[in-house]
N, C-alpha and C. Protein backbone atom coordinates (compact mmCIF):
# COMPACT_ATOMS: atom_id res chain seq x y z
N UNK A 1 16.01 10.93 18.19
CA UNK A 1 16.29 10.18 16.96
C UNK A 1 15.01 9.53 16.44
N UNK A 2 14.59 9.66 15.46
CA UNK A 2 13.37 9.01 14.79
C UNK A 2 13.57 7.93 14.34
N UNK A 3 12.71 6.95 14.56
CA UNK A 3 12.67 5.63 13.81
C UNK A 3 13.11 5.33 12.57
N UNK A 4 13.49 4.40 12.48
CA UNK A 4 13.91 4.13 10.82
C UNK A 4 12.70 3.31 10.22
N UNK A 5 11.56 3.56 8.86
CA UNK A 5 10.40 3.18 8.60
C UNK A 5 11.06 1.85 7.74
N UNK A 6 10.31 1.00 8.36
CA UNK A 6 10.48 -0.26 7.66
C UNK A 6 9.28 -0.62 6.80
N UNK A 7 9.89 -0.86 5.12
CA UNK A 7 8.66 -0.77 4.16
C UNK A 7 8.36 -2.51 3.83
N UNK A 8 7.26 -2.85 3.50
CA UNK A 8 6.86 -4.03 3.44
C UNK A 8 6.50 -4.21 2.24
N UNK A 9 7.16 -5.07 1.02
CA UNK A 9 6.50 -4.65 -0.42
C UNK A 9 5.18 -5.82 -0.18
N UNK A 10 4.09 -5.63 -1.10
CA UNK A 10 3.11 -6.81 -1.67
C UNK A 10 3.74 -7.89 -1.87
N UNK A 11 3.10 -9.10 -1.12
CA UNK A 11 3.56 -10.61 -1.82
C UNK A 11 3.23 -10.59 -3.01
N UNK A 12 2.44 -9.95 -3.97
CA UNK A 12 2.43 -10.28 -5.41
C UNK A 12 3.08 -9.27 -5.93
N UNK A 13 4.26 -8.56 -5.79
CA UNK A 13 5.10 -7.10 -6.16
C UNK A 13 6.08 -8.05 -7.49
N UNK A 14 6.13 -9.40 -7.31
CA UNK A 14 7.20 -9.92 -8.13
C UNK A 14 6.07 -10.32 -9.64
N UNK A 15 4.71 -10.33 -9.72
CA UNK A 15 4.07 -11.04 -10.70
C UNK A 15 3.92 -9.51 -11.63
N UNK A 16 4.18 -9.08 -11.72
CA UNK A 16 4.08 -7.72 -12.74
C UNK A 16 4.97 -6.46 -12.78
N UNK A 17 5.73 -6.42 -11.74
CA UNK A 17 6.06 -5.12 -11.67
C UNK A 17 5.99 -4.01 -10.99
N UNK A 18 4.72 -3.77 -10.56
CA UNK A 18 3.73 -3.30 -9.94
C UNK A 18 4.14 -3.50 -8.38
N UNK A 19 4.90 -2.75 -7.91
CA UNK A 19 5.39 -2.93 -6.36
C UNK A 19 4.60 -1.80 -5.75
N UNK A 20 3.83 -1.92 -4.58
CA UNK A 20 3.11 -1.33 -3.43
C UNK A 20 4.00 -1.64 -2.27
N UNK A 21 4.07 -0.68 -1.80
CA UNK A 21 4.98 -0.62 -0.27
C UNK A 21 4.27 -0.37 1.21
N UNK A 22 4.00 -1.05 1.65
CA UNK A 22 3.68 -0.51 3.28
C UNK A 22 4.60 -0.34 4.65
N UNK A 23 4.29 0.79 5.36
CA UNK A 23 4.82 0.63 6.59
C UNK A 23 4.05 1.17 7.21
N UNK A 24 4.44 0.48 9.01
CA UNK A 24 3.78 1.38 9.96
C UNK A 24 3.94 2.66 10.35
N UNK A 25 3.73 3.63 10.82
CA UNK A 25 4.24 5.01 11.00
C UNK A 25 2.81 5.58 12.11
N UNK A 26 3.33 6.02 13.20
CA UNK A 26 2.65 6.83 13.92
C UNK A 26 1.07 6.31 13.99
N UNK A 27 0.97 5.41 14.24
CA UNK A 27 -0.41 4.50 14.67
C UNK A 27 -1.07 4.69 13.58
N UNK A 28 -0.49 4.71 11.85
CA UNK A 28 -1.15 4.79 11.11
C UNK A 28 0.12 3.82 10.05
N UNK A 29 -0.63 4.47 8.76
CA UNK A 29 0.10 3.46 7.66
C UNK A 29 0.51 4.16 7.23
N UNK A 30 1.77 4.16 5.96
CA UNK A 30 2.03 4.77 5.14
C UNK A 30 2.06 4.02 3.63
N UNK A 31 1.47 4.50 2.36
CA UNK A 31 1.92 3.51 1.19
C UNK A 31 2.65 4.03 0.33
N UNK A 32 3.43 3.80 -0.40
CA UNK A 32 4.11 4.18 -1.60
C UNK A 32 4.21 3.04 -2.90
N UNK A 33 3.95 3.76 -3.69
CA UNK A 33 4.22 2.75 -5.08
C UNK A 33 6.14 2.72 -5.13
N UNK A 34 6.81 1.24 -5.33
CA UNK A 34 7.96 1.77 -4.65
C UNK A 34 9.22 2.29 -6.37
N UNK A 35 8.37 2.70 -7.55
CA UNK A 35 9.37 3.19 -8.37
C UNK A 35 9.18 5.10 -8.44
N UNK A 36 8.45 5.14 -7.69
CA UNK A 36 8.03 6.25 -6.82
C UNK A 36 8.44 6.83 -5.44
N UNK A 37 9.29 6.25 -4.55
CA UNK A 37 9.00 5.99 -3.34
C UNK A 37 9.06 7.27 -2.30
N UNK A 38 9.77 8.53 -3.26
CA UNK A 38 9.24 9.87 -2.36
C UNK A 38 7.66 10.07 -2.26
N UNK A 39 6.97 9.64 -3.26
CA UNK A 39 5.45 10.19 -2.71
C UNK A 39 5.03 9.23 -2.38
N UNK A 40 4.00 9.53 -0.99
CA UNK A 40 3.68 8.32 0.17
C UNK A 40 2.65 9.31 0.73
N UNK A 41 1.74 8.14 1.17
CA UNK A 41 0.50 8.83 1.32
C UNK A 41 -0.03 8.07 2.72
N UNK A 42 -0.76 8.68 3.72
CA UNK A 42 -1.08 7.79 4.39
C UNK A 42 -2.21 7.60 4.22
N UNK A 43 -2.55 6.40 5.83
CA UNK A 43 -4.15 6.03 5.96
C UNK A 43 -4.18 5.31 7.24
N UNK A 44 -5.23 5.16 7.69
CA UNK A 44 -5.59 4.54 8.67
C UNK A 44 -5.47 3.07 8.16
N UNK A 45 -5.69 2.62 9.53
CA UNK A 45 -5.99 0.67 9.18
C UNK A 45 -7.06 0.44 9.08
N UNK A 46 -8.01 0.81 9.14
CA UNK A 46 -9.64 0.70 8.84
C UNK A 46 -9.68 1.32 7.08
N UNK A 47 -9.27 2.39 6.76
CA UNK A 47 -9.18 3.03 5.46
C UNK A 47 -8.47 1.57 4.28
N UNK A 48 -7.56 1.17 5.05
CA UNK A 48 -6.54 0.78 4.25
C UNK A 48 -7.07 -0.92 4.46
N UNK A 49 -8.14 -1.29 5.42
CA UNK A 49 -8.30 -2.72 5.64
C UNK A 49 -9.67 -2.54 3.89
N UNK A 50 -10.17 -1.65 4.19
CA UNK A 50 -11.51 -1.12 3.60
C UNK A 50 -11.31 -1.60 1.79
N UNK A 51 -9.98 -0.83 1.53
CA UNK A 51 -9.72 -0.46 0.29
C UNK A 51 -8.98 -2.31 0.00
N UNK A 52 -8.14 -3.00 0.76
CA UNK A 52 -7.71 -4.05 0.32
C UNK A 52 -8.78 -5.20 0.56
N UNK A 53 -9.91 -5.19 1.08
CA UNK A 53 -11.44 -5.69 0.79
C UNK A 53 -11.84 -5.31 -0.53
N UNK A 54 -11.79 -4.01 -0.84
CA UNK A 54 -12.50 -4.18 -2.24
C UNK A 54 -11.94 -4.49 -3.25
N UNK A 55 -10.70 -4.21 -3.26
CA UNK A 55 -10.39 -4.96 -4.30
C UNK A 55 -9.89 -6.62 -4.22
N UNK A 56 -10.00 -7.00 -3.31
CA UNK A 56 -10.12 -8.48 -3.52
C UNK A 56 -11.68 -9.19 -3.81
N UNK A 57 -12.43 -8.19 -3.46
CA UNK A 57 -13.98 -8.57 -4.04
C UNK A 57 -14.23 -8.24 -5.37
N UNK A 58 -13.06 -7.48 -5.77
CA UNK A 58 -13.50 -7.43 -7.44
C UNK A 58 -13.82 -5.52 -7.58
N UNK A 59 -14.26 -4.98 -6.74
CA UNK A 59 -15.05 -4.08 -6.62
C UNK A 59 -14.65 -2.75 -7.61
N UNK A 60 -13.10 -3.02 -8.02
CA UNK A 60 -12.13 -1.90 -9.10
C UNK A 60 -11.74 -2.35 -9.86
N UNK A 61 -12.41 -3.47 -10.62
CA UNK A 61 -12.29 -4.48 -11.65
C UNK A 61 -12.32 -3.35 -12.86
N UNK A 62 -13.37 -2.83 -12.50
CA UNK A 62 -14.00 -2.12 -14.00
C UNK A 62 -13.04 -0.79 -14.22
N UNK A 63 -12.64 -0.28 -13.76
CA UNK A 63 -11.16 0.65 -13.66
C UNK A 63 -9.84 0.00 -14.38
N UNK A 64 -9.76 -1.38 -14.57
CA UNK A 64 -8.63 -2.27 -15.22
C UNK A 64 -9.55 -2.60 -16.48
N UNK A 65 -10.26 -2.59 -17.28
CA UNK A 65 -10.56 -3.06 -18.22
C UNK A 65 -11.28 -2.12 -19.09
C-alpha cells in the first residue's frame, strides 16, 4: 500500500491566489501549483532550499515586472 502524500500549501497561498503546494515523497520533494494539481514536479531539498533563497533575495524580481 503506498503512502498517502500529504501536501503543504505556502503560508502566503491566502494573499493572492497564487497557491504552491509541497510534499515529501521518496527522500525528495514534490511541488504543484494547487489549481493545477495533476502536474507536479519534483526536486531535491538542496534544489528547492536554493530556489526559495532566491527568491526571497529578490533574485526573480525582474521576471515580475
Amino acid at each position: 500500500m503506498q503512502a498517502e502524500i500529504k501536501w503543504q500549501k505556502s503560508s502566503f497561498s491566502d494573499l493572492g491566489g497564487q497557491c504552491v503546494e509541497v510534499a515529501e515523497h521518496g527522500g525528495g520533494l514534490l511541488v504543484r501549483e494547487s489549481d493545477d494539481p495533476n502536474v507536479i514536479t519534483t526536486t531535491s531539498r538542496a534544489r528547492f532550499a536554493a530556489l526559495t533563497a532566491g527568491i526571497k533575495s529578490g533574485l526573480f524580481n525582474r521576471f515580475t515586472s
